[in-house]
Every structure is written in C-alpha cells, then in structure tokens.
N, C-alpha and C. Protein backbone atom coordinates (compact mmCIF):
# COMPACT_ATOMS: atom_id res chain seq x y z
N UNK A 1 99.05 89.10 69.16
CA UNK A 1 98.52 89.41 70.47
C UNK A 1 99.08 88.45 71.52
N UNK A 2 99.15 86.99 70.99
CA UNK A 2 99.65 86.19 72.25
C UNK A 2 101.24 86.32 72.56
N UNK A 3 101.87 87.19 71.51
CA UNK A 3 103.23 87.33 71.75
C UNK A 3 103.39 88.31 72.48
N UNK A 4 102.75 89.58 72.59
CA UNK A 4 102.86 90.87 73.84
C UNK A 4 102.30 90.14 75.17
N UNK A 5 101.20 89.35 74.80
CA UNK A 5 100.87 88.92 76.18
C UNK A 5 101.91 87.82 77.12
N UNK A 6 102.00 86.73 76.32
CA UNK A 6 103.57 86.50 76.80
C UNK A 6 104.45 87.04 77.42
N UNK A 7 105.03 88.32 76.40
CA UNK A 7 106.14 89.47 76.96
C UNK A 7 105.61 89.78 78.52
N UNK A 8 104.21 90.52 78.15
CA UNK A 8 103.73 90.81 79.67
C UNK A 8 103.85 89.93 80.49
N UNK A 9 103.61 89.04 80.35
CA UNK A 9 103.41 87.58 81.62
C UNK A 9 105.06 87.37 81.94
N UNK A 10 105.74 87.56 81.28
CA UNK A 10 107.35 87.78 81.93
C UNK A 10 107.77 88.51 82.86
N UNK A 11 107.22 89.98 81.81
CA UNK A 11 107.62 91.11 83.14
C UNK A 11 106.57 90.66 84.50
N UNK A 12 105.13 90.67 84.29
CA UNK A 12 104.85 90.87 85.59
C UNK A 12 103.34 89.36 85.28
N UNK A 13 103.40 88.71 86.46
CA UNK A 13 102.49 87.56 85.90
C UNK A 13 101.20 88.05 85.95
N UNK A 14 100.19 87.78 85.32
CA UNK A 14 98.94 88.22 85.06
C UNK A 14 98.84 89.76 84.15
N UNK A 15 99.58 90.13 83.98
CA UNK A 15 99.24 90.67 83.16
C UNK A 15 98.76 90.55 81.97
N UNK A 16 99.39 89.66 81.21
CA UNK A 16 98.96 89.07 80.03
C UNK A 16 97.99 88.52 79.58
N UNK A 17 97.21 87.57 80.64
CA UNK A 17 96.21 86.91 80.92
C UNK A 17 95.02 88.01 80.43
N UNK A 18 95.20 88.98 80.88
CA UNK A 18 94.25 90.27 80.96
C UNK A 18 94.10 90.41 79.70
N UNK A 19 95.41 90.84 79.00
CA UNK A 19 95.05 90.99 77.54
C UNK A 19 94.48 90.28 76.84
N UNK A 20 95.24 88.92 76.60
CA UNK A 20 93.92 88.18 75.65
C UNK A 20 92.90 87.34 76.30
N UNK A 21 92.42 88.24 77.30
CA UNK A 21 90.64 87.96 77.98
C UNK A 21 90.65 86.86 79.08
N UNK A 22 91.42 86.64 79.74
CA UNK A 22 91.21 85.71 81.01
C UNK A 22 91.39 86.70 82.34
N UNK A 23 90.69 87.72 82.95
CA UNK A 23 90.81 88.26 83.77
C UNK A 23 90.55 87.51 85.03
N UNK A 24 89.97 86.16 85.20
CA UNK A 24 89.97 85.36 86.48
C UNK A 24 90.90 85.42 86.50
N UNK A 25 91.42 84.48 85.53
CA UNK A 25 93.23 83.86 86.20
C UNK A 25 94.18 84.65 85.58
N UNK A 26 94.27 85.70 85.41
CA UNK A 26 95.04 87.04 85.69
C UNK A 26 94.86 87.41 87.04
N UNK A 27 94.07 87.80 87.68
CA UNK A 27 94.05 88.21 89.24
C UNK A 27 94.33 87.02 90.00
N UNK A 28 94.44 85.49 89.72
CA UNK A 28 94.83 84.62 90.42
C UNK A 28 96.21 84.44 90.54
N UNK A 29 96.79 84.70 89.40
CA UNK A 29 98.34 84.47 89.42
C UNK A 29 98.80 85.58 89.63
N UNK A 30 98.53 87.32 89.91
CA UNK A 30 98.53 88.07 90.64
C UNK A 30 98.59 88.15 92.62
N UNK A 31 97.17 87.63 92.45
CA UNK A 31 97.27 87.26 94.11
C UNK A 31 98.05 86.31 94.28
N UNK A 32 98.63 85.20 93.40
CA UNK A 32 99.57 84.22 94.25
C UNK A 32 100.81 84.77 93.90
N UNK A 33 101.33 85.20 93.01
CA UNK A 33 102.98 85.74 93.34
C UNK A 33 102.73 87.06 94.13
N UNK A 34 101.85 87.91 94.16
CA UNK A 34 102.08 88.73 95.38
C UNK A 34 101.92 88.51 96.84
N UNK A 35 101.35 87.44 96.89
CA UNK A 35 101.23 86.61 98.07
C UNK A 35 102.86 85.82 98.54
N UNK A 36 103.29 84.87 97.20
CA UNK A 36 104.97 84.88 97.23
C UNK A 36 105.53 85.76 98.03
N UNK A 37 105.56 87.21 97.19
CA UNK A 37 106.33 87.70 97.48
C UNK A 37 106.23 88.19 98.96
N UNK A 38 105.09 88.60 99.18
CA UNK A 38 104.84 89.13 100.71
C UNK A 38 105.34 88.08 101.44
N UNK A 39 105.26 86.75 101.37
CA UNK A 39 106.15 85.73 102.25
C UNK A 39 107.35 85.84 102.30
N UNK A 40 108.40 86.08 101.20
CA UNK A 40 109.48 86.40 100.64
C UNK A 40 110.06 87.42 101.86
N UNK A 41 109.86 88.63 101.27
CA UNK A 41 110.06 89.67 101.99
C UNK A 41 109.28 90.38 103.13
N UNK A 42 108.23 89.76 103.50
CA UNK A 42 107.62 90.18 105.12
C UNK A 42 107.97 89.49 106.06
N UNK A 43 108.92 87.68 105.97
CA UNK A 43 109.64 87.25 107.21
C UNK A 43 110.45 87.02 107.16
N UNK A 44 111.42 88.09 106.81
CA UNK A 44 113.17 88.35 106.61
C UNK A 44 113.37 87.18 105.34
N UNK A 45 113.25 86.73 104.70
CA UNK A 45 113.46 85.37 103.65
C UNK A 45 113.50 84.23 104.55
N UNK A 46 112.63 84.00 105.29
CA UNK A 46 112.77 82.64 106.48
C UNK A 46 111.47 82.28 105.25
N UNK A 47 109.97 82.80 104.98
CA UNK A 47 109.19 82.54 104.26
C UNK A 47 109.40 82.56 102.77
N UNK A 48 110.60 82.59 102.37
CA UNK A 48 110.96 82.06 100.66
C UNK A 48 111.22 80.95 100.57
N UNK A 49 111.15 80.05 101.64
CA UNK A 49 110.87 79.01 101.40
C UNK A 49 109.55 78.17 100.62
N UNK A 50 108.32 78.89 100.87
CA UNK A 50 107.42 78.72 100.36
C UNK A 50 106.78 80.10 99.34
N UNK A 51 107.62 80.96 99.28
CA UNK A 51 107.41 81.73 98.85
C UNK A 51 107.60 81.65 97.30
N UNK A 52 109.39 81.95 97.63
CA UNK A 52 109.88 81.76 95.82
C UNK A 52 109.23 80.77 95.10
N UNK A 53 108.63 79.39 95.42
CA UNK A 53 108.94 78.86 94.63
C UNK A 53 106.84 78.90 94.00
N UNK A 54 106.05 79.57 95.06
CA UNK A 54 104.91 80.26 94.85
C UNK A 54 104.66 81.13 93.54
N UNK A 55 105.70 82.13 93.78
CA UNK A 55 106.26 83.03 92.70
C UNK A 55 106.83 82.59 91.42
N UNK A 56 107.45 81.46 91.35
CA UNK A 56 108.02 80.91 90.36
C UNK A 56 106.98 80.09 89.54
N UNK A 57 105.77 79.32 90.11
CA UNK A 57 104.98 78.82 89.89
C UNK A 57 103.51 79.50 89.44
N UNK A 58 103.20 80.60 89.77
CA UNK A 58 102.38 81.71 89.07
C UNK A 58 103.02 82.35 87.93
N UNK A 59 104.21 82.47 88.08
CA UNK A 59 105.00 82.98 86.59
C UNK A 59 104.67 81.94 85.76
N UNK A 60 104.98 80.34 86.06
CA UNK A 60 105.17 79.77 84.76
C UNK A 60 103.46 79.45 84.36
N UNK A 61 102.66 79.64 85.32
CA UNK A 61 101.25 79.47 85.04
C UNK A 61 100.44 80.81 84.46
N UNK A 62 101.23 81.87 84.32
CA UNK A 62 100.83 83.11 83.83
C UNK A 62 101.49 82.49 82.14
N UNK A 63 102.92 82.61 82.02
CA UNK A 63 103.36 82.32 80.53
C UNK A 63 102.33 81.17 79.92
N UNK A 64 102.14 79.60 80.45
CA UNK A 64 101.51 78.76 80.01
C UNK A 64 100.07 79.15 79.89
N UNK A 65 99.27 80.32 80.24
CA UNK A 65 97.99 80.92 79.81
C UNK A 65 98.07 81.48 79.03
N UNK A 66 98.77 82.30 78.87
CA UNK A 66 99.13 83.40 78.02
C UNK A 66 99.82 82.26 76.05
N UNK A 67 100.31 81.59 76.36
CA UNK A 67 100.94 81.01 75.48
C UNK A 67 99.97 79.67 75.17
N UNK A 68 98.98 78.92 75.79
CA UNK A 68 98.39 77.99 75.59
C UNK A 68 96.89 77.96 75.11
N UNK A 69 96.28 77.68 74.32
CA UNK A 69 94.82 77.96 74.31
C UNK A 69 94.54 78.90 73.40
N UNK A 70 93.47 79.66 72.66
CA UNK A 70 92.78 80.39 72.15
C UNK A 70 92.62 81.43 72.68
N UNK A 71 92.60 82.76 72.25
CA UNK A 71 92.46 84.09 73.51
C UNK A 71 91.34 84.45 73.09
N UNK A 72 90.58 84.90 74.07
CA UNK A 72 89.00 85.03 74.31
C UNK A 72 89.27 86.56 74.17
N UNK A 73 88.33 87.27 73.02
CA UNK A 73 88.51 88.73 72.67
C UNK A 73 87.91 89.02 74.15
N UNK A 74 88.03 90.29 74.09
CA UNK A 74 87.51 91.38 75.27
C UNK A 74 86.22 92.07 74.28
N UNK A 75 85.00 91.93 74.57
CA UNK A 75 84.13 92.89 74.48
C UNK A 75 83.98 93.90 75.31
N UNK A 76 83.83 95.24 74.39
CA UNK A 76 83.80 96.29 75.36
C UNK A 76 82.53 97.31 74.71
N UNK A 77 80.91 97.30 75.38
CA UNK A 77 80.47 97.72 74.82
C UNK A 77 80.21 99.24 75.42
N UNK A 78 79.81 100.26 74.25
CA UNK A 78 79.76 101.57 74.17
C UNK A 78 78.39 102.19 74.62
N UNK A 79 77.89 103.01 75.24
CA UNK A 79 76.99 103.42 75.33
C UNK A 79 77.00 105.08 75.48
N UNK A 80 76.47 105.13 74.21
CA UNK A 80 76.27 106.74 73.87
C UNK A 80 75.20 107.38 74.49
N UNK A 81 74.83 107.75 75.72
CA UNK A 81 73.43 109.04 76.18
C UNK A 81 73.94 110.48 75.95
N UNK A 82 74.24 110.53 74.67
CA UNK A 82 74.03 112.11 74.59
C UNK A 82 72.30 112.32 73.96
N UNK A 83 72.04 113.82 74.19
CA UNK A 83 71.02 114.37 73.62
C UNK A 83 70.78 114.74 72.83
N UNK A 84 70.28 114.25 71.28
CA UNK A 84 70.31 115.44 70.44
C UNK A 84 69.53 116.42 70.22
C-alpha cells in the first residue's frame, strides 16, 4: 500500500496521503502546490519565483508522508436501512 501511495504522491501530491489515511495533509499539500502553481502560471512566471519552489516542496512533503510513518487504515462504515 505505501508503494502505490508513493507512486501517487509522484504523479500528483496528496494523493497518496489519502490512501493510506492522512486526508488533512493530503488536502494541505494539495492546496499548497496548487497554490504554487496558480503563482506559477497566473503572473506570467514573474510568481515562480515563489511558486516552483512551493510546488517542489509539497511534492517532497507529499512523498515523505506517504513513505514515512505507519498508514492509518481508512474506516468506512456501512449502513444497511433496507426493509425486510
């Protein structure tokens, strides 16, 4: 499991996080490289100055979650209301 989540946290950061159960800081390293990037590319690259390296720094804090620590299962509980 921590090896797909990894993979994920490559392609896109926070994703991975999600999988093995840290959904805070999955949406944190989400909002900060999409925040990157909107600096990046919303002031012509004058804001990749603080951008890229935003982006570069939620990536390696997405892999180092994803790769560090114990993964906290996901409970997902069921609730059946049918009638019999």
């Amino acid at each position: 499991m921590k090896s797909f989540a990894i993979l994920a946290n490559i392609c896109m950061p926070g994703v991975g996080s999600f999988i093995i159960g840290k959904p805070g800081q999955g949406i944190g390293q989400i909002f900060v490289w999409g925040f990157g990037l909107v600096l990046t590319l919303g002031t012509l690259g004058i804001g990749g100055i603080i951008g890229i390296p935003l982006m570069i720094g939620a990536w390696i804090w997405a892999i180092v979650t994803a790769a560090g620590g114990p993964a906290q299962p996901v409970q997902v509980n069921i609730i059946n209301n049918r009638d019999n």
